[in-house]
N, C-alpha and C. Protein backbone atom coordinates (compact mmCIF):
# COMPACT_ATOMS: atom_id res chain seq x y z
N UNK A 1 0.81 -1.20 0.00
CA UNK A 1 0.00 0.00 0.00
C UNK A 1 0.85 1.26 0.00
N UNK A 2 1.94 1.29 -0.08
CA UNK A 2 3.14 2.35 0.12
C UNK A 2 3.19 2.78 -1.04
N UNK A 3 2.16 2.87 -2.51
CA UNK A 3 2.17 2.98 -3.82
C UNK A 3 1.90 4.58 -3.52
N UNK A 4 2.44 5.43 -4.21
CA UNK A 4 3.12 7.05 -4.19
C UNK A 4 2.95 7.72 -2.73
N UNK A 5 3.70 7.07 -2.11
CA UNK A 5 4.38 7.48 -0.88
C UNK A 5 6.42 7.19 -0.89
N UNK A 6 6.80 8.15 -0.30
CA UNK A 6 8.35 7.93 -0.24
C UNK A 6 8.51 7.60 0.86
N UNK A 7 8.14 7.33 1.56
CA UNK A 7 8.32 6.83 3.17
C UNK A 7 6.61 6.63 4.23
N UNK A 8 6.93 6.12 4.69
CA UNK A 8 5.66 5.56 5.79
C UNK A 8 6.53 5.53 7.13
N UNK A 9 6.64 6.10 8.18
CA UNK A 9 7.22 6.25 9.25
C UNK A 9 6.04 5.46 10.42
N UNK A 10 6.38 4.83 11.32
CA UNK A 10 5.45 4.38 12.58
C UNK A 10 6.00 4.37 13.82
N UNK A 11 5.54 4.86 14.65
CA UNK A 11 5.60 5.03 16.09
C UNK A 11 4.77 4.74 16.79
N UNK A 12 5.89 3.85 18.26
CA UNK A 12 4.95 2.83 18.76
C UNK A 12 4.05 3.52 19.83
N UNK A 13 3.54 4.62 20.04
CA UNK A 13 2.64 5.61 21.01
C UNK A 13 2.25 6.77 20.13
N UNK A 14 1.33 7.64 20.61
CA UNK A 14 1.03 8.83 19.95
C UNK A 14 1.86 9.59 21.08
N UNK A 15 2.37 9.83 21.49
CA UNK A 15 3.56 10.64 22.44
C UNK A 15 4.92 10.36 21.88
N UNK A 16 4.98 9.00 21.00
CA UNK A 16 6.44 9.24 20.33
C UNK A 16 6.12 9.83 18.59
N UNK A 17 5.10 9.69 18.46
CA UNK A 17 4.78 10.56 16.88
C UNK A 17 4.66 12.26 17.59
N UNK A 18 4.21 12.44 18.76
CA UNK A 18 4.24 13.79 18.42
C UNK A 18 5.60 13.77 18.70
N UNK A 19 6.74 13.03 19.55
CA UNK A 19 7.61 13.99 19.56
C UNK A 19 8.86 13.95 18.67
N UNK A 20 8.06 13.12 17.63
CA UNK A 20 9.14 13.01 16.00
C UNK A 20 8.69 13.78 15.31
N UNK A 21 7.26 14.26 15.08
CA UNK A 21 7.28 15.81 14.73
C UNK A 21 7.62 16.76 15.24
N UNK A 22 7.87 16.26 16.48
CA UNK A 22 8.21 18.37 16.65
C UNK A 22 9.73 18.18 16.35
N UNK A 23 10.61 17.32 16.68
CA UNK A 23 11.78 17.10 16.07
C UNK A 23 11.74 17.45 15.05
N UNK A 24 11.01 17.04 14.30
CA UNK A 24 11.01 17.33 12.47
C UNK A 24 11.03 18.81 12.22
N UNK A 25 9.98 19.40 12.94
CA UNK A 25 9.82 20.61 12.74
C UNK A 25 11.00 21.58 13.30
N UNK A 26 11.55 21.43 14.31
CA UNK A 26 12.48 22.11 15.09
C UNK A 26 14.00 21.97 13.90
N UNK A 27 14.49 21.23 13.84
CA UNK A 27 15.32 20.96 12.38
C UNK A 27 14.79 20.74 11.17
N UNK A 28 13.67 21.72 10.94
CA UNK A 28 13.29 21.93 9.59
C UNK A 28 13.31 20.83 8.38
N UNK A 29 13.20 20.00 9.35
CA UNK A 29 13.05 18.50 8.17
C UNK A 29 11.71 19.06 7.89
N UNK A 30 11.55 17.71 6.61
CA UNK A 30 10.53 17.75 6.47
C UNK A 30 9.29 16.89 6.79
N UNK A 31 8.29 17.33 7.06
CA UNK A 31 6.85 16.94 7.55
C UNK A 31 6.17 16.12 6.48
N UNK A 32 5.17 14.95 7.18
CA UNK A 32 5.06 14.41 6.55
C UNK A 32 3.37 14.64 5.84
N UNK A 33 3.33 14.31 4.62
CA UNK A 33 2.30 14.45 3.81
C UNK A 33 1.09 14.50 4.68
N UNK A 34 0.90 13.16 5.16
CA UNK A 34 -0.22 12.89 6.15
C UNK A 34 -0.11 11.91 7.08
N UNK A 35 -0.93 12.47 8.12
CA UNK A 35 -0.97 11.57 9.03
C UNK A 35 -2.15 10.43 9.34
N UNK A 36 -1.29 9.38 9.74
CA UNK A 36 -2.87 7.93 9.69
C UNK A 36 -2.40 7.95 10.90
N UNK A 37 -3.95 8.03 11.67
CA UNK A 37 -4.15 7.72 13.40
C UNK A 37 -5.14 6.69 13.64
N UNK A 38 -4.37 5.43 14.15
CA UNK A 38 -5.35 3.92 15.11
C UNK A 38 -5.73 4.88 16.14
N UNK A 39 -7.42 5.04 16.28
CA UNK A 39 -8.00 5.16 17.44
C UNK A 39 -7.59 4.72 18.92
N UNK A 40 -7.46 3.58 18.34
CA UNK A 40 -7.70 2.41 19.28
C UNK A 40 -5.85 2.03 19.63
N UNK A 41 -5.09 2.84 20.33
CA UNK A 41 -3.58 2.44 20.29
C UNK A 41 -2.88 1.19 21.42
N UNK A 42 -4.24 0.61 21.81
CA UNK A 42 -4.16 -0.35 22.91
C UNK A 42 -4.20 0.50 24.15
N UNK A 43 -2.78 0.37 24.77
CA UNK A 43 -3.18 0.91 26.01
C UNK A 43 -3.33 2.65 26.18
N UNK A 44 -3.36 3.19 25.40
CA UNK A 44 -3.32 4.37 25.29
C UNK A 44 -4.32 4.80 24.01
N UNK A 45 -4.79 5.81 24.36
CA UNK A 45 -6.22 6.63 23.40
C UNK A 45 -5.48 7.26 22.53
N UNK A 46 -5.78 7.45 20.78
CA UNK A 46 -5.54 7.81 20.07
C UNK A 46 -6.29 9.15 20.18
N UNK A 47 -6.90 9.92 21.31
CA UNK A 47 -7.57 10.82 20.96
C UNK A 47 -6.74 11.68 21.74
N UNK A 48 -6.03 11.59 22.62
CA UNK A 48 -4.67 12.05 23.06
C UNK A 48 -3.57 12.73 21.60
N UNK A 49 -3.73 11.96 21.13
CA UNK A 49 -2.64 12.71 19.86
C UNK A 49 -3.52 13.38 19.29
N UNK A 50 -5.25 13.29 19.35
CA UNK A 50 -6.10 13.84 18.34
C UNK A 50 -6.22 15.26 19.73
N UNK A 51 -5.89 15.72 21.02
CA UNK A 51 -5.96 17.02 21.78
C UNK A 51 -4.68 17.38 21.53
N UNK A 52 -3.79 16.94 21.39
CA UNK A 52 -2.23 17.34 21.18
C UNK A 52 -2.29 18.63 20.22
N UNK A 53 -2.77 17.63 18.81
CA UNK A 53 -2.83 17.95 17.27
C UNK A 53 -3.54 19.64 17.44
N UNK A 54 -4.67 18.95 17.59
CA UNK A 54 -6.35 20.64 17.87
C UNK A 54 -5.28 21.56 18.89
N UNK A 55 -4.76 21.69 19.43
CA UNK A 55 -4.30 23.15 20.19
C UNK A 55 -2.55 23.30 19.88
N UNK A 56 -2.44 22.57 18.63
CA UNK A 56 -0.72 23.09 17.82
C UNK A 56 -1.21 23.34 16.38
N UNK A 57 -1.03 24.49 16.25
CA UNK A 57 -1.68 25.31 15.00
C UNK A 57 -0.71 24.50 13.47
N UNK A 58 0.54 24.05 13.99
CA UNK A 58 1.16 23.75 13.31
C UNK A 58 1.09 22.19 12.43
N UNK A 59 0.95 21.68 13.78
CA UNK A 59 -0.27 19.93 13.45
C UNK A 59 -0.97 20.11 12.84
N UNK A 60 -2.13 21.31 13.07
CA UNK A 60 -3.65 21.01 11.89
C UNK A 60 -3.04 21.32 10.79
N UNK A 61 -1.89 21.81 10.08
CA UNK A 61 -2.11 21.95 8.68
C UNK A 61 -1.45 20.70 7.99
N UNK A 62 -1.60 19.56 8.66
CA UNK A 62 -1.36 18.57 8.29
C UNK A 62 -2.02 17.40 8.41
N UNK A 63 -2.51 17.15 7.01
CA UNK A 63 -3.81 16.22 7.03
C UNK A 63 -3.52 15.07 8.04
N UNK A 64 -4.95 14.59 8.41
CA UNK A 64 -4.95 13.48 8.94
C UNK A 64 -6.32 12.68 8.67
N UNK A 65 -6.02 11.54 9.30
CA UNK A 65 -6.60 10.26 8.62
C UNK A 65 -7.04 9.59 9.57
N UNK A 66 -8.22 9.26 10.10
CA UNK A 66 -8.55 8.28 11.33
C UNK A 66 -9.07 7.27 10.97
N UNK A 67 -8.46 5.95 11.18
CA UNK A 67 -8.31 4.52 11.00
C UNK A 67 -8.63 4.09 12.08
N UNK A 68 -9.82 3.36 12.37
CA UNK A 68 -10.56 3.24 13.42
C UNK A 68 -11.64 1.64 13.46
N UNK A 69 -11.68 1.32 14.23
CA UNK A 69 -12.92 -0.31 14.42
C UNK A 69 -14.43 0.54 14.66
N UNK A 70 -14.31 1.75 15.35
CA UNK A 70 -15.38 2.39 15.99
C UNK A 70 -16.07 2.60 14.83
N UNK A 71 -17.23 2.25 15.06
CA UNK A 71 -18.25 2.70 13.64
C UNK A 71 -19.37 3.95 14.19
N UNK A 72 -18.98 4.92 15.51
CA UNK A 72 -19.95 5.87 15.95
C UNK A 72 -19.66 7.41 15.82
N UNK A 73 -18.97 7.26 14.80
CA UNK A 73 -18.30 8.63 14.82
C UNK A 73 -18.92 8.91 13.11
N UNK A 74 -18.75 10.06 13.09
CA UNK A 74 -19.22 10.76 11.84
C UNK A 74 -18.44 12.21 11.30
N UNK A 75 -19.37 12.67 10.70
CA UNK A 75 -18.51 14.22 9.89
C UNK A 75 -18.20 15.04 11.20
N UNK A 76 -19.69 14.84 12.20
CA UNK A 76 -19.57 15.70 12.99
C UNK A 76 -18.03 15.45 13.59
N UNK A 77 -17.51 14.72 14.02
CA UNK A 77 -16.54 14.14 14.64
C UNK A 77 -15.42 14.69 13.46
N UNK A 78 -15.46 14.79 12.64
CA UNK A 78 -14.11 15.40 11.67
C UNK A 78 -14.15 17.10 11.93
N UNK A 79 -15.16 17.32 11.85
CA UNK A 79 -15.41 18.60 12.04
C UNK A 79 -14.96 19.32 13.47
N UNK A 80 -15.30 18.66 14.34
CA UNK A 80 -14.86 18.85 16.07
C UNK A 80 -13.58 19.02 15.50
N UNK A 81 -12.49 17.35 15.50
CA UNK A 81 -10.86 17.38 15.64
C UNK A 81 -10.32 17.59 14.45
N UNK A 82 -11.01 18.60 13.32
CA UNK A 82 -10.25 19.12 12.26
C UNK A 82 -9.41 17.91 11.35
N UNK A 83 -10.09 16.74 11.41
CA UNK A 83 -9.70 15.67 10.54
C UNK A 83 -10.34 15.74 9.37
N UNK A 84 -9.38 15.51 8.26
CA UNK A 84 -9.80 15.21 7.29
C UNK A 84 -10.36 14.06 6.19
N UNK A 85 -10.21 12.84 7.22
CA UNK A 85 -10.58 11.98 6.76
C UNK A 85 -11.11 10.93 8.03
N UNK A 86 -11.95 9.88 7.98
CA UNK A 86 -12.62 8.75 8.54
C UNK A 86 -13.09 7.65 8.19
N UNK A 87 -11.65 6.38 8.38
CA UNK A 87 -12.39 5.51 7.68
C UNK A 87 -12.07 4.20 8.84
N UNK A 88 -13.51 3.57 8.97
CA UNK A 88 -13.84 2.51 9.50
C UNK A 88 -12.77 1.21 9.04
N UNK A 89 -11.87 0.69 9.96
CA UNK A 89 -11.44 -0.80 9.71
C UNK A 89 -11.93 -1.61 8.82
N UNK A 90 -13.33 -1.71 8.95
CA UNK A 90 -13.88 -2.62 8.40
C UNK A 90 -14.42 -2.03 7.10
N UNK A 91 -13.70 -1.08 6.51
CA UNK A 91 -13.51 -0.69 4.73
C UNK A 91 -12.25 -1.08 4.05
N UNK A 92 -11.64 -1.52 5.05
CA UNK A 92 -10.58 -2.30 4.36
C UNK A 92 -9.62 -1.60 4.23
N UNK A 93 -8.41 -2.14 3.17
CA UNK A 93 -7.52 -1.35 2.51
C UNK A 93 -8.13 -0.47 1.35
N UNK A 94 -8.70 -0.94 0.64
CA UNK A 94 -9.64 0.16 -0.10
C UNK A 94 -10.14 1.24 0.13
N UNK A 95 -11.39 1.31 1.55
CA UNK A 95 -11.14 2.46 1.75
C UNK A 95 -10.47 3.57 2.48
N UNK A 96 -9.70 2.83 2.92
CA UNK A 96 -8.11 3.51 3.01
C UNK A 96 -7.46 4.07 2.26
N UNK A 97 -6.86 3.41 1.07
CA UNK A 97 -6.41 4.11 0.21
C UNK A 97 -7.15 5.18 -0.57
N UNK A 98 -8.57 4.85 -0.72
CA UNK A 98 -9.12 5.65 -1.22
C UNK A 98 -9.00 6.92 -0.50
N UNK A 99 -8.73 7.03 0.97
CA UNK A 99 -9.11 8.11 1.88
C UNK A 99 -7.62 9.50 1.36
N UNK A 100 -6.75 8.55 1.22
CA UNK A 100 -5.43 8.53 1.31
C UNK A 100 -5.38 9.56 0.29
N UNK A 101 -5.93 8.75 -1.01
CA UNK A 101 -5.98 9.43 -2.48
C UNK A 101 -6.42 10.59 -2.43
N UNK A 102 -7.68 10.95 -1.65
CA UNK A 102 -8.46 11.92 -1.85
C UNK A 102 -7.74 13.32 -1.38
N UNK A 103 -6.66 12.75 0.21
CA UNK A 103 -6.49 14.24 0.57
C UNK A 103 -5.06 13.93 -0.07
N UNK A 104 -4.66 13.26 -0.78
CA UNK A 104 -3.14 13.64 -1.71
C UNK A 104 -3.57 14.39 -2.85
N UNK A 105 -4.99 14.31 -3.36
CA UNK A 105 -5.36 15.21 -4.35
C UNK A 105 -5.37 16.47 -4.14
N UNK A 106 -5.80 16.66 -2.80
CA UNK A 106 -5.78 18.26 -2.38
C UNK A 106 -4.75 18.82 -2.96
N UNK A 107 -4.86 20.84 -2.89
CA UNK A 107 -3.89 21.63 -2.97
C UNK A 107 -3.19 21.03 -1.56
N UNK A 108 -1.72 21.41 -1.34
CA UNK A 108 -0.63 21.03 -0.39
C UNK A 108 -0.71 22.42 0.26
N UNK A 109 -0.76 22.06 1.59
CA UNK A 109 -1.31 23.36 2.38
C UNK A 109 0.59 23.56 2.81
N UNK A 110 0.52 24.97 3.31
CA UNK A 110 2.11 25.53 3.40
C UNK A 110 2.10 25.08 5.05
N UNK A 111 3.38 23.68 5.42
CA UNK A 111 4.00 23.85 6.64
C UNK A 111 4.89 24.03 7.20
């Protein structure tokens, strides 16, 4: 599934992804296209990286993607944590990639 992507990076907490972005950002590397967030990170809430994200102005201009089992969430729920995408586990890799496709189509917002 790594088909027009140059890298796929994973970190095993949402406390070590945020703090490989702000690394990134602090030495002006570069940021990555988008971000895919598991709800569900076992012992720890993926909605923790989703309060992190909402109050660093610098996070929201970088898409994200929620990959999730939960089937109770909706637009409203993108709309709250400024996500741009929501797709249920149980759409597979399909609609995953499809999700994927859609915000790589976007204009590339400046980060």
């Amino acid at each position: 599934m790594q088909s027009g992507f140059s890298s796929i990076i994973k970190t095993p907490s949402a406390e070590a992804a945020h703090a490989r972005l702000e690394k990134a950002r602090i030495d002006k590397e570069d940021l990555p296209d988008v971000i895919l967030l598991d709800i569900d990170l076992g012992s720890e809430s993926g909605f923790d990286f989703l309060r992190v994200r909402y109050m660093t102005p610098w996070l929201l201009r970088i898409p994200l993607v929620v990959w999730t089992k939960l089937a109770n969430h909706n637009q409203s729920f993108c709309d709250v944590f400024k996500v741009q995408a929501y797709v249920q586990k149980s759409a597979g890799e399909y609609g995953l990639s499809k999700a994927l496709e859609n915000i790589m189509r976007q204009p590339s917002q400046d980060k």
